[in-house]
C-alpha atoms as a PDB file:
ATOM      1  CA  UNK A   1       0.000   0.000   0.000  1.00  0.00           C
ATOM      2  CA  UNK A   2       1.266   3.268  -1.232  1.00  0.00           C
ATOM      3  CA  UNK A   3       0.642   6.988  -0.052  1.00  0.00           C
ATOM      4  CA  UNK A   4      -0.316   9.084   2.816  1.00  0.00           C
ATOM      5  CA  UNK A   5      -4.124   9.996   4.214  1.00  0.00           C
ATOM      6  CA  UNK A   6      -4.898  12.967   6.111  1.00  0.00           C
ATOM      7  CA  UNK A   7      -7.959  13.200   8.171  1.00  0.00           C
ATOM      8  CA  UNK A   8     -10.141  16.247   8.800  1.00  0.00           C
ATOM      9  CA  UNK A   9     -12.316  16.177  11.808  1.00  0.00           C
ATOM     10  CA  UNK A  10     -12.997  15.273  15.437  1.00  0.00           C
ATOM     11  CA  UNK A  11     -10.861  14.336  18.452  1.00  0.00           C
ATOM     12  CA  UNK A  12     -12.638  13.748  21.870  1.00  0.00           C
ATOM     13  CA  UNK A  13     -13.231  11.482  25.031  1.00  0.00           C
ATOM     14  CA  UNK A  14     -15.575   9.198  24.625  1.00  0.00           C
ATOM     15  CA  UNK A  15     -17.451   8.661  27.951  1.00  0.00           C
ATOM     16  CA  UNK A  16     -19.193   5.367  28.017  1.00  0.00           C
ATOM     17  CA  UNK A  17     -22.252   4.677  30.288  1.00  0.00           C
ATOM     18  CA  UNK A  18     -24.194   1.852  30.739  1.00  0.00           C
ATOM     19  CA  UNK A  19     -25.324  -0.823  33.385  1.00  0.00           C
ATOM     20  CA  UNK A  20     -21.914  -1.306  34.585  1.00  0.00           C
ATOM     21  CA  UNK A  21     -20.492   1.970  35.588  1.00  0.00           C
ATOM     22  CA  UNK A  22     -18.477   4.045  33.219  1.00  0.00           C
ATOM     23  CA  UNK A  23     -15.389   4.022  31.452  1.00  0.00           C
ATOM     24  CA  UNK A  24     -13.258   6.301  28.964  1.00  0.00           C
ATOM     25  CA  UNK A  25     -11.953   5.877  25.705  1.00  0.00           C
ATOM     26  CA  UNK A  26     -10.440   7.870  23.492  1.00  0.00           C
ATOM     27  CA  UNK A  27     -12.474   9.004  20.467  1.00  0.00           C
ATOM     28  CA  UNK A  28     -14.219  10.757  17.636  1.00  0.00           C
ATOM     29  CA  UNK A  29     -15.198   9.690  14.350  1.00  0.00           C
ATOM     30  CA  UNK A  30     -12.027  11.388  12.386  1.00  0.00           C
ATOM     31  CA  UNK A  31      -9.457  10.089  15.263  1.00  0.00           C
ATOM     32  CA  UNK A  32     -11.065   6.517  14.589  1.00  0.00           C
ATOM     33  CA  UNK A  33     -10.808   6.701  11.123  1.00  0.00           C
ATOM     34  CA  UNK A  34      -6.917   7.823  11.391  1.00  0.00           C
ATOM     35  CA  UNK A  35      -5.928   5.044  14.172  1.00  0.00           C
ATOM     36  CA  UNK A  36      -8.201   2.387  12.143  1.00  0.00           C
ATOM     37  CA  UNK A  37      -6.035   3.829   8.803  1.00  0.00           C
ATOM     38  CA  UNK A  38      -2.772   3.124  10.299  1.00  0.00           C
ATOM     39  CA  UNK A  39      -4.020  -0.047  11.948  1.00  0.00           C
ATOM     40  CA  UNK A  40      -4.603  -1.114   8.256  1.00  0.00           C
ATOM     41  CA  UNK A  41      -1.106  -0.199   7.198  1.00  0.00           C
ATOM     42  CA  UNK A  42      -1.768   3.235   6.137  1.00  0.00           C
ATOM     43  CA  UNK A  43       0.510   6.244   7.118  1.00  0.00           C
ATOM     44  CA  UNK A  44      -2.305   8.869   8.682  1.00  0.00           C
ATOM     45  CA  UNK A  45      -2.107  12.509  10.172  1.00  0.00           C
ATOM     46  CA  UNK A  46      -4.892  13.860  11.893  1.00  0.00           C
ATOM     47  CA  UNK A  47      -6.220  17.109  11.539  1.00  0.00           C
ATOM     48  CA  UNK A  48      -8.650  17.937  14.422  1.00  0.00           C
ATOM     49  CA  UNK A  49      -9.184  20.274  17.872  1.00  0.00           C
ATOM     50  CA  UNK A  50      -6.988  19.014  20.704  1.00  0.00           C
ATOM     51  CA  UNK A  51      -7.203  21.261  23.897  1.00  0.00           C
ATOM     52  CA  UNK A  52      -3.993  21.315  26.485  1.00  0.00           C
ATOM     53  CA  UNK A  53      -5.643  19.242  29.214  1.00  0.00           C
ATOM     54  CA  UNK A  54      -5.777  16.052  30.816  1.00  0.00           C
ATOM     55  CA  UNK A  55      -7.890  14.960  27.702  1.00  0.00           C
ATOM     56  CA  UNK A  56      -5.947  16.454  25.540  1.00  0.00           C
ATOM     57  CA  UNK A  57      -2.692  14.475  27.168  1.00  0.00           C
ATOM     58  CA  UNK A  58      -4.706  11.510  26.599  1.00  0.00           C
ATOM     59  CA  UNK A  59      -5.911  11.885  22.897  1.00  0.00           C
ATOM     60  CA  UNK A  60      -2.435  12.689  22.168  1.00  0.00           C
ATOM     61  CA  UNK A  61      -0.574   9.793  23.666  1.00  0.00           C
ATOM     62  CA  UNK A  62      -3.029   7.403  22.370  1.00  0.00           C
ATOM     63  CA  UNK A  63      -2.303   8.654  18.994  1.00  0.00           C
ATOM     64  CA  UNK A  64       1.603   8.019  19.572  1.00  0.00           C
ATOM     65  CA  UNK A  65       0.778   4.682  20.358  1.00  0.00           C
ATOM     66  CA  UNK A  66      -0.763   4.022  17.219  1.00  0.00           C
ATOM     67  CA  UNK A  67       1.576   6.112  15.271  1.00  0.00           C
ATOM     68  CA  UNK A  68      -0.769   8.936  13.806  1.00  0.00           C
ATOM     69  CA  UNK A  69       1.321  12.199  13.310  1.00  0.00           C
ATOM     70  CA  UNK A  70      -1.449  15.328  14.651  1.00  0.00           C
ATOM     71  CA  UNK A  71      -1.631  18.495  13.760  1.00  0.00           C
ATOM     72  CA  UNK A  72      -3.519  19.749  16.515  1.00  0.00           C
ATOM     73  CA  UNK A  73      -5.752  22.915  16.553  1.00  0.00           C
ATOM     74  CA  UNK A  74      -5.571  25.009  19.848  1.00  0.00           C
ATOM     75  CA  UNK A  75      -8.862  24.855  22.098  1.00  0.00           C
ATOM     76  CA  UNK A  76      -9.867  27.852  24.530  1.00  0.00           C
ATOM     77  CA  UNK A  77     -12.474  25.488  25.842  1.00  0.00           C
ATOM     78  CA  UNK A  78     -10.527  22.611  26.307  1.00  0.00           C
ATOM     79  CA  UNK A  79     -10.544  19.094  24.757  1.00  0.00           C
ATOM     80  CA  UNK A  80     -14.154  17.732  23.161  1.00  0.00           C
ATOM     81  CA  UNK A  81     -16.001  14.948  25.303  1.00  0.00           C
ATOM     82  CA  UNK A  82     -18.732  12.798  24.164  1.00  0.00           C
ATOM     83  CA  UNK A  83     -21.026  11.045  26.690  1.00  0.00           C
ATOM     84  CA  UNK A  84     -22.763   8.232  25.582  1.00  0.00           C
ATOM     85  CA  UNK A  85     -25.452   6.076  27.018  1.00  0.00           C
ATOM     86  CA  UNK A  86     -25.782   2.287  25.544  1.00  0.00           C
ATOM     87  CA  UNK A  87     -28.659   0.707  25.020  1.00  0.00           C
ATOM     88  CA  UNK A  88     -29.038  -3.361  25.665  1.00  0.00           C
ATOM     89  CA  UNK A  89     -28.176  -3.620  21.432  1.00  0.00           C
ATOM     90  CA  UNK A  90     -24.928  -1.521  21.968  1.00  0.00           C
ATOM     91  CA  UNK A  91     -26.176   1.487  19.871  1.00  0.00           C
ATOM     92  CA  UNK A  92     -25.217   5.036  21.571  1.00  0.00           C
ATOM     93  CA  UNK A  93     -26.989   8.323  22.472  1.00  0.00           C
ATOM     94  CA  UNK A  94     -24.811  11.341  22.955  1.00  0.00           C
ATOM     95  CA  UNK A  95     -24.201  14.008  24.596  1.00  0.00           C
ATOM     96  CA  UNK A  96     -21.436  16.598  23.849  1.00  0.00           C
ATOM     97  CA  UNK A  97     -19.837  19.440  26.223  1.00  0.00           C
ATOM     98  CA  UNK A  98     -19.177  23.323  24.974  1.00  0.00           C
ATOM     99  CA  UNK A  99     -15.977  22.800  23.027  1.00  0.00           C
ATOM    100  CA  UNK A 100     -17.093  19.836  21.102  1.00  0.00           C
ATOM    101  CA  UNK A 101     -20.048  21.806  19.850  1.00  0.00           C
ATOM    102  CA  UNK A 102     -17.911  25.059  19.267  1.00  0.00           C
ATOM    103  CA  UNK A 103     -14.814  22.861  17.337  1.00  0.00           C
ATOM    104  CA  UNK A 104     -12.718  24.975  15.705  1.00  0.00           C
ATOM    105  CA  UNK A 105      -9.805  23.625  13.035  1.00  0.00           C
ATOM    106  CA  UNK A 106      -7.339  25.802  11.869  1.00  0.00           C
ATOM    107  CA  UNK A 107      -6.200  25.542   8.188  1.00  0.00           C
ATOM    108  CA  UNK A 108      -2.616  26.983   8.634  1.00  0.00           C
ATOM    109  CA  UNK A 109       0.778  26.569   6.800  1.00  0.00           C
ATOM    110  CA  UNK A 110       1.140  22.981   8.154  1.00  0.00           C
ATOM    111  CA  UNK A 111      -2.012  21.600   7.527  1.00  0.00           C
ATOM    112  CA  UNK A 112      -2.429  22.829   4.151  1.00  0.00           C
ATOM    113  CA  UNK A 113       1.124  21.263   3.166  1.00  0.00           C
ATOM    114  CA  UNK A 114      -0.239  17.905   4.826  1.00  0.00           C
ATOM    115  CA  UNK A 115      -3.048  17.987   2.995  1.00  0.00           C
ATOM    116  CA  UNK A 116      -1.001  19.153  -0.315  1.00  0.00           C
ATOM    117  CA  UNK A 117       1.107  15.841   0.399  1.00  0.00           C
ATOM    118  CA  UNK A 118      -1.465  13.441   0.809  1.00  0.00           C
ATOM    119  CA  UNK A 119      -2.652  10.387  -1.313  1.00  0.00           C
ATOM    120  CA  UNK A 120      -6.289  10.881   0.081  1.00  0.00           C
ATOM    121  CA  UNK A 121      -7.978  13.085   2.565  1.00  0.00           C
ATOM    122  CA  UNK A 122     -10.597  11.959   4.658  1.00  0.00           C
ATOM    123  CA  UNK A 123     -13.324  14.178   6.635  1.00  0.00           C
ATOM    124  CA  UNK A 124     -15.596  12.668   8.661  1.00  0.00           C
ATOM    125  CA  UNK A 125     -17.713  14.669  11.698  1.00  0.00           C
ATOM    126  CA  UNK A 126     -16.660  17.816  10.639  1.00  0.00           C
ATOM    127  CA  UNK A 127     -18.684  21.035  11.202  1.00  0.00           C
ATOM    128  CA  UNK A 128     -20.060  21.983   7.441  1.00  0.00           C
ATOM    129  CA  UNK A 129     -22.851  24.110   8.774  1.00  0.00           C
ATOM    130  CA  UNK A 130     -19.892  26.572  10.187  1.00  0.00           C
ATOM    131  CA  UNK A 131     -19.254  28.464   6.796  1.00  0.00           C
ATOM    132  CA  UNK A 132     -16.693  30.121   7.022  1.00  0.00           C
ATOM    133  CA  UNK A 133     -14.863  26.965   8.004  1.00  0.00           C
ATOM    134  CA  UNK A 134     -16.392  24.594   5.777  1.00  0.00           C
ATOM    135  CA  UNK A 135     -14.923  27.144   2.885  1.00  0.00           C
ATOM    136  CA  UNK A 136     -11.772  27.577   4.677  1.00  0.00           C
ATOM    137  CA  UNK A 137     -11.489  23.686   4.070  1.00  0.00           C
ATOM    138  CA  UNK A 138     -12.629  23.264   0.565  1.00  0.00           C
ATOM    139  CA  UNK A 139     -10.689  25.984  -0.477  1.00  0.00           C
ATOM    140  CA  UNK A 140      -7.286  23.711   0.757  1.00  0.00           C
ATOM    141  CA  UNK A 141      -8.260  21.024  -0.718  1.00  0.00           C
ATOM    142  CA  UNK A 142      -9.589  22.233  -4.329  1.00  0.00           C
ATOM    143  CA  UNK A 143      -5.863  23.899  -4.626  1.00  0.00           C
ATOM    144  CA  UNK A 144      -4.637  21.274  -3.371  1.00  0.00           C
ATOM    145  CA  UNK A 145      -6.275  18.991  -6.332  1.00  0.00           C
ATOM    146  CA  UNK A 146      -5.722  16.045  -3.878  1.00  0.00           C
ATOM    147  CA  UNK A 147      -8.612  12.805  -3.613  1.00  0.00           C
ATOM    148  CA  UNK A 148     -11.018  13.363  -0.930  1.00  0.00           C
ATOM    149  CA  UNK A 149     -13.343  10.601   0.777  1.00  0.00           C
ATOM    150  CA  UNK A 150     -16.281  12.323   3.179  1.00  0.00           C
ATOM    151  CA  UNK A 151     -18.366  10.895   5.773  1.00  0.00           C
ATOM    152  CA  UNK A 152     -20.657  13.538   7.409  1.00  0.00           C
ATOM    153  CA  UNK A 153     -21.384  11.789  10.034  1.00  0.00           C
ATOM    154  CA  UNK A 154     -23.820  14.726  11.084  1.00  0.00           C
ATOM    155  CA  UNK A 155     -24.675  14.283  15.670  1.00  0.00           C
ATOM    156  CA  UNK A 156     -27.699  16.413  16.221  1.00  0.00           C
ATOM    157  CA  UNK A 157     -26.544  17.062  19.668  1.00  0.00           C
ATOM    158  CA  UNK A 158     -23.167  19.195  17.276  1.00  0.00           C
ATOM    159  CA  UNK A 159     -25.062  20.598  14.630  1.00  0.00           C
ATOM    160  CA  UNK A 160     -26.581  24.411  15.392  1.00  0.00           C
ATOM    161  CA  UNK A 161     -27.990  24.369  11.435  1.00  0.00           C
ATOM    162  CA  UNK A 162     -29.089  21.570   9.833  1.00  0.00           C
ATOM    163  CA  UNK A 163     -29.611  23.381   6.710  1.00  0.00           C
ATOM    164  CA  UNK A 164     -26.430  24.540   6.406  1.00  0.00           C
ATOM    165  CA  UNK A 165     -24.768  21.836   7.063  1.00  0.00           C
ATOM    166  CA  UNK A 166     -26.503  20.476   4.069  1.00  0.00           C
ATOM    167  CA  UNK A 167     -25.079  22.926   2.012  1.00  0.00           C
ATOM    168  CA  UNK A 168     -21.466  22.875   3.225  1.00  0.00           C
ATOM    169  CA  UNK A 169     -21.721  18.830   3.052  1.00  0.00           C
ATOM    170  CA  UNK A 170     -22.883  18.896  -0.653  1.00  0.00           C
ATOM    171  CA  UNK A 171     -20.664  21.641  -1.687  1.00  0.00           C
ATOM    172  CA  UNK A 172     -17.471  19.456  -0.735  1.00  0.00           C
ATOM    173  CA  UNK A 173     -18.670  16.266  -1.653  1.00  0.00           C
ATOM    174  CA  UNK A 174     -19.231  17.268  -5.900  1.00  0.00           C
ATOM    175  CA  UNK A 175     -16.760  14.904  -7.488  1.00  0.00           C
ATOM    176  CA  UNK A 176     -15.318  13.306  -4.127  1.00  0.00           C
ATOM    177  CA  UNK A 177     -13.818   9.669  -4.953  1.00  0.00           C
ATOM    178  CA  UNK A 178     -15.915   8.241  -2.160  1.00  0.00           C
ATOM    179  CA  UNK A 179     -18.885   9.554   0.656  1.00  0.00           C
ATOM    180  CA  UNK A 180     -20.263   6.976   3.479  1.00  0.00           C
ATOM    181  CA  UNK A 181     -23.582   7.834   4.360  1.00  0.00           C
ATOM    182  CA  UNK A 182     -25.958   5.640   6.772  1.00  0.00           C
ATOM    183  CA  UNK A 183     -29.339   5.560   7.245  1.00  0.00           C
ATOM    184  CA  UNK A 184     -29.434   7.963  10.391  1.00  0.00           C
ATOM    185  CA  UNK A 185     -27.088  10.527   8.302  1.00  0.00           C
ATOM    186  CA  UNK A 186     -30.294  10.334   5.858  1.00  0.00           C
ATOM    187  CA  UNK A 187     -33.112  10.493   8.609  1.00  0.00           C
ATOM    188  CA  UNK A 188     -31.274  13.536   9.988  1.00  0.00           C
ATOM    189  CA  UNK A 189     -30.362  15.448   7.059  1.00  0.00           C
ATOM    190  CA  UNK A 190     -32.946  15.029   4.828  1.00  0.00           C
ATOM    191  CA  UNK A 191     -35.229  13.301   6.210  1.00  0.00           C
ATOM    192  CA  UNK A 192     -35.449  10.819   3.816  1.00  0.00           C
ATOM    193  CA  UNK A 193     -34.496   7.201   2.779  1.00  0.00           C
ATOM    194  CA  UNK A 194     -30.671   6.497   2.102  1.00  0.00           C
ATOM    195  CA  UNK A 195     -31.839   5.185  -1.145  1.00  0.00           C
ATOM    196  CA  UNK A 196     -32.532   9.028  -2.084  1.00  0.00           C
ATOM    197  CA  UNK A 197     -29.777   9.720  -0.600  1.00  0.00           C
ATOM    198  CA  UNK A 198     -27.250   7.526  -2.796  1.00  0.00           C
ATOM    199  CA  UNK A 199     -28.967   8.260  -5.885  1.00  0.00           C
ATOM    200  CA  UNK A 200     -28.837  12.268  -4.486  1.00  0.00           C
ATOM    201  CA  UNK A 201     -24.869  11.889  -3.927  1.00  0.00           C
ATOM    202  CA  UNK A 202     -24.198   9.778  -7.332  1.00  0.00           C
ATOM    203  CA  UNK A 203     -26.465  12.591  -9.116  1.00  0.00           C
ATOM    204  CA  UNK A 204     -24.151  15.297  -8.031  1.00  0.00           C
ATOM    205  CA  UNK A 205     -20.854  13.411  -9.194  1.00  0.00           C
ATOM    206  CA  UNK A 206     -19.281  11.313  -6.288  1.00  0.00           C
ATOM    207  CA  UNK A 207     -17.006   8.623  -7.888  1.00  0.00           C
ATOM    208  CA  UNK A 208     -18.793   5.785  -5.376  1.00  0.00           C
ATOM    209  CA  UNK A 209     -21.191   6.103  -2.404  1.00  0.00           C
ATOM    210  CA  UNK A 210     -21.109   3.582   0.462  1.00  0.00           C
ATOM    211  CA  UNK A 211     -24.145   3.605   1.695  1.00  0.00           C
ATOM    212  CA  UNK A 212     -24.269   1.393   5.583  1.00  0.00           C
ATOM    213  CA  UNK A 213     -27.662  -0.065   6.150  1.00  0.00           C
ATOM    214  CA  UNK A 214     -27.187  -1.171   9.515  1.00  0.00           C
ATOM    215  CA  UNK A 215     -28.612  -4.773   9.959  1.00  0.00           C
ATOM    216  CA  UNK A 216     -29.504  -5.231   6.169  1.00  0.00           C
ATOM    217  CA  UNK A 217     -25.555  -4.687   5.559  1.00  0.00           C
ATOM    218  CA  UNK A 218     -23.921  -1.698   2.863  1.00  0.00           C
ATOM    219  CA  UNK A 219     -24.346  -1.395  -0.217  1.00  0.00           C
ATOM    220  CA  UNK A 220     -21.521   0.606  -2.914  1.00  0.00           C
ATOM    221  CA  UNK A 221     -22.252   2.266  -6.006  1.00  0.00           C
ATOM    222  CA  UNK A 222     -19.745   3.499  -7.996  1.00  0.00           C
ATOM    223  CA  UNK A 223     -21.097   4.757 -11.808  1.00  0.00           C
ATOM    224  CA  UNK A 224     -23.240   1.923 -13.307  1.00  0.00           C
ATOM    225  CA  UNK A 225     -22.202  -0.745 -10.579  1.00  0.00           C
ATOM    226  CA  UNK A 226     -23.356  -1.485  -7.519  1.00  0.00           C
ATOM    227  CA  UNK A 227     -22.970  -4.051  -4.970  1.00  0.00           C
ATOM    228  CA  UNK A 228     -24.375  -5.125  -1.914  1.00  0.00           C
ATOM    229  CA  UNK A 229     -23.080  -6.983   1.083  1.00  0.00           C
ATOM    230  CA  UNK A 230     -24.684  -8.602   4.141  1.00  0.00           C
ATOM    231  CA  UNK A 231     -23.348  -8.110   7.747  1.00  0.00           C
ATOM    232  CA  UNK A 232     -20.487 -10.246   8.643  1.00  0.00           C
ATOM    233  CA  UNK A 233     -20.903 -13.656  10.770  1.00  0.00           C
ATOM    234  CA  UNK A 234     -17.792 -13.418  13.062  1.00  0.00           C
ATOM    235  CA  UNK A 235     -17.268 -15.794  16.074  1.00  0.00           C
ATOM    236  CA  UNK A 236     -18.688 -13.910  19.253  1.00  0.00           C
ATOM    237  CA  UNK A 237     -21.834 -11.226  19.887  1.00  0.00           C
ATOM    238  CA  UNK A 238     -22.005  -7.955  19.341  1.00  0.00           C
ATOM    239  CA  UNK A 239     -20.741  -5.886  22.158  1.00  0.00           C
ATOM    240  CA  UNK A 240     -20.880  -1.873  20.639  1.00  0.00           C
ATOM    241  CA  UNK A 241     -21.922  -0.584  17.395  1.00  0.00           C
ATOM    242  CA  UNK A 242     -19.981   2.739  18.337  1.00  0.00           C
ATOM    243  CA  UNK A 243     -16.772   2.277  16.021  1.00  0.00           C
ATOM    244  CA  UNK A 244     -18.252  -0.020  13.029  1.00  0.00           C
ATOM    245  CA  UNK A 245     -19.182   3.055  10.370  1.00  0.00           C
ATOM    246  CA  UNK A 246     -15.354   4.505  11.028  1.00  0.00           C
ATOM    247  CA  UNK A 247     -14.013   1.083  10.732  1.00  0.00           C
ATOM    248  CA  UNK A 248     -15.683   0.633   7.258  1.00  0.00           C
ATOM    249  CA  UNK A 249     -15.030   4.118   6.178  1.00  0.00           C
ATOM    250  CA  UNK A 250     -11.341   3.464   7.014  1.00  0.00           C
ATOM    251  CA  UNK A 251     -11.175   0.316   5.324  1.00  0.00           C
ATOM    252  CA  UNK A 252     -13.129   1.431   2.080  1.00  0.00           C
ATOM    253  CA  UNK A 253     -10.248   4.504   2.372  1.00  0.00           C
ATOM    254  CA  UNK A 254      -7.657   1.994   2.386  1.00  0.00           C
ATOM    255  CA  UNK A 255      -8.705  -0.303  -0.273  1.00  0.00           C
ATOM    256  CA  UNK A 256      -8.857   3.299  -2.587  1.00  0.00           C
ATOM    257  CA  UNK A 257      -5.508   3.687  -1.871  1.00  0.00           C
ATOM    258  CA  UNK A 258      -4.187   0.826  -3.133  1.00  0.00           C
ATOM    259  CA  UNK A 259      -6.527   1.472  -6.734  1.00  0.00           C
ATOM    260  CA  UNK A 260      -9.868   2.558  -7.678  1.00  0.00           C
ATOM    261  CA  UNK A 261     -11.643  -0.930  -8.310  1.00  0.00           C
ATOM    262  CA  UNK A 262     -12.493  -1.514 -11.758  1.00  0.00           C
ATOM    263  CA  UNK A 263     -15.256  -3.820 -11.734  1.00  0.00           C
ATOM    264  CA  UNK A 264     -17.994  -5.027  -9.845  1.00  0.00           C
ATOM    265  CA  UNK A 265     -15.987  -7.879  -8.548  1.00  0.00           C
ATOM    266  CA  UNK A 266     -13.376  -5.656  -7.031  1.00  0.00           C
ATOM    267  CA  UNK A 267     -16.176  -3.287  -5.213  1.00  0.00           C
ATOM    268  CA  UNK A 268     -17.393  -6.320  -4.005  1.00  0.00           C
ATOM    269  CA  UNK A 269     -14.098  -7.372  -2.509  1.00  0.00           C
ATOM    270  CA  UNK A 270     -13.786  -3.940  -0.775  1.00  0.00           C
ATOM    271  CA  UNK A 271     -16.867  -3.625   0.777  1.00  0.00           C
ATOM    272  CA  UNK A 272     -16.560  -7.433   1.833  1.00  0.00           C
ATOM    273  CA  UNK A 273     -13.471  -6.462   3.748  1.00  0.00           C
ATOM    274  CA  UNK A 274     -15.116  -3.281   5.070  1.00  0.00           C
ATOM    275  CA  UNK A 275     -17.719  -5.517   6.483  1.00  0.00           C
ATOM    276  CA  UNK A 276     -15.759  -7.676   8.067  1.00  0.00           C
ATOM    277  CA  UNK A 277     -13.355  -5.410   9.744  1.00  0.00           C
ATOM    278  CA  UNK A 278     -17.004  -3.620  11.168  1.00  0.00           C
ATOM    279  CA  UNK A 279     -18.025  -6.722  12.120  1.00  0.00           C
ATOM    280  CA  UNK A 280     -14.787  -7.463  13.834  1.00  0.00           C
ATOM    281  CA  UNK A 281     -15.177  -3.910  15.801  1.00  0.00           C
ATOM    282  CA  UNK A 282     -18.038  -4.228  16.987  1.00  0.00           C
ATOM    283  CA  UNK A 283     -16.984  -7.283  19.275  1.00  0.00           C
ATOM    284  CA  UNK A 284     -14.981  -5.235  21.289  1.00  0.00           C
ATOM    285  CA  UNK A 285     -16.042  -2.431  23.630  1.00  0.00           C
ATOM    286  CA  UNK A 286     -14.778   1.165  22.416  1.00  0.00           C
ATOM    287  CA  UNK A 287     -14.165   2.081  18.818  1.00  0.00           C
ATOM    288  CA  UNK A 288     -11.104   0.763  17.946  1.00  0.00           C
ATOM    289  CA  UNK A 289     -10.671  -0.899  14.285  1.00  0.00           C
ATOM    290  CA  UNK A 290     -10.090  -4.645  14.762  1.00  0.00           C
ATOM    291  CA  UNK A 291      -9.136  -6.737  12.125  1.00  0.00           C
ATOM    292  CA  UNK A 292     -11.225 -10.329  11.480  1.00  0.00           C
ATOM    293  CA  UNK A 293      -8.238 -12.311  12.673  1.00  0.00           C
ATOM    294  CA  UNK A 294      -8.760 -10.905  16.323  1.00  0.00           C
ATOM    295  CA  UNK A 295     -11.954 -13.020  16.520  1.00  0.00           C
ATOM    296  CA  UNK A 296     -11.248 -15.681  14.300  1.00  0.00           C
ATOM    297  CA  UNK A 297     -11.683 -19.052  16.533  1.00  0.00           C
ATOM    298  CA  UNK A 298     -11.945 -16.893  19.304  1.00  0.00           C
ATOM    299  CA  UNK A 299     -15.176 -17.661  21.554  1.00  0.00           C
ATOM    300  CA  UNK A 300     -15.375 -14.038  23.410  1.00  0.00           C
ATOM    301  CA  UNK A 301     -18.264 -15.064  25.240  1.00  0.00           C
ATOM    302  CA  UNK A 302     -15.670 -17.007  27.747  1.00  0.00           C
ATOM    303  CA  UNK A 303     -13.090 -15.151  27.684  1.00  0.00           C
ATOM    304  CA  UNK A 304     -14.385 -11.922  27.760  1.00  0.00           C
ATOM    305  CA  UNK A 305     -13.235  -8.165  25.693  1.00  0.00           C
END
């Protein structure tokens, strides 16, 4: 695998509650995406808010450890927290404090040569109903003529303008090489189903649309081809849903990387792979991208996550 992504988004705390008490993870749908992308092999920087706290300290090291290079945008309100609340299914509600609904991301020097440099960049939770920003961004990466892959992954808990965001989102994504959009992203957006959605997104020129339909699986379409995959059967039950759209949006960013597929066979392949690393994720607590071979003959159910 060749080439360097840069991600564009969110950095956070996760806060996890449930039955059992409450635990921390770090977080955020474009910090998953990079740690997932270098998991898979690929050389990632992350673009995103980081504030110079204890949360801060902690999204930073954890990056380290996974060898993502940041390029960290100052916070006045400190570092972004999410808390969630699972349900018996694993699916999350959230709730987000002042800074992660006021994120900020700088497009200086650095960043824009990052971005210049890259192979692919990859948004995902970023704020398009902020204008100003959203044009700040575009404008980098139209000069910087580089491949971009988008998934809005819109939280109605962080968005002040729904319409907006709309237009900011659409704007960016006109000839994008790939979006991810899931059935909630469609609900909350448009209010409509992700089939109107797709054929929306393919309409407006995106190269291929990944559209995640939850329980019924994804389904890609890329020009006249489209494909559609069930969800994985992996050894082991579901423990949280949290990380399994980054983990397919990293590994569909990944498999672009290494060549746009030319067929229906090879679209097939990659979102077969994307579904299996999401299934794989989702057996684990926390929204780290696990490969298939981390459950493979593994019976989690004794030994635990």
């Amino acid at each position: 695998m060749t080439g360097r992504a840069v991600v564009v988004g969110d950095a956070l705390i996760d806060e996890l509650r449930d039955d059992t008490g409450v635990r921390e993870f770090v977080g955020g749908a474009a910090l998953n995406v990079a740690v997932g992308l270098s998991r898979l092999g690929v050389p990632a920087t992350l673009i995103a808010m980081v504030g110079d706290d204890e949360a801060g300290d902690h999204i930073r090291s954890y990056l380290r450890d996974f060898g993502v290079e940041l390029l960290a945008t100052p916070s006045s309100l400190g570092s972004s927290r999410a808390v969630s609340t699972r349900s018996a299914g694993g699916e999350p509600t959230y709730e987000f404090n002042a800074a992660a609904k006021a994120r900020r991301i700088r497009f200086g020097a650095a960043e824009r040569e990052a971005i210049a440099a890259a192979s692919i960049v990859a948004v995902s939770c970023f704020p398009f109903d902020d204008v100003a920003q959203t044009l700040e961004f575009t404008e980098a990466v139209r000069t910087a003529g580089v491949g971009l892959a988008i998934d809005p992954n819109p939280r109605s808990g962080m968005m002040s303008d729904r319409a907006e965001f709309v237009v900011g989102f659409e704007a960016l994504a006109v000839g994008a090489s790939l979006v991810k959009v899931g059935e909630d992203d469609s609900r909350l957006l448009y209010g409509d189903e992700l089939d109107a959605l797709r054929a929306r997104l393919v309409d407006v020129g995106v190269g291929a649309v990944l559209a995640t339909e939850g329980a019924h699986g994804a389904t890609i379409e890329a020009g006249p081809t489209v494909v559609t995959r069930p969800i994985s059967s992996l050894s082991g039950r579901i423990v949280d849903t949290m990380g399994a759209g980054d983990a397919a949006f990293a590994t569909a960013v990944a498999g672009l990387l290494e060549g746009t597929p030319a067929d229906a066979d090879e679209w097939g392949a990659l979102l077969e792979r994307a579904m299996d690393v999401a299934a794989a994720t989702c057996r684990f607590e926390g929204a780290l991208l696990r490969l298939p071979s981390a459950v493979a003959g593994v019976d989690l159910d004794q030994i635990g996550t």
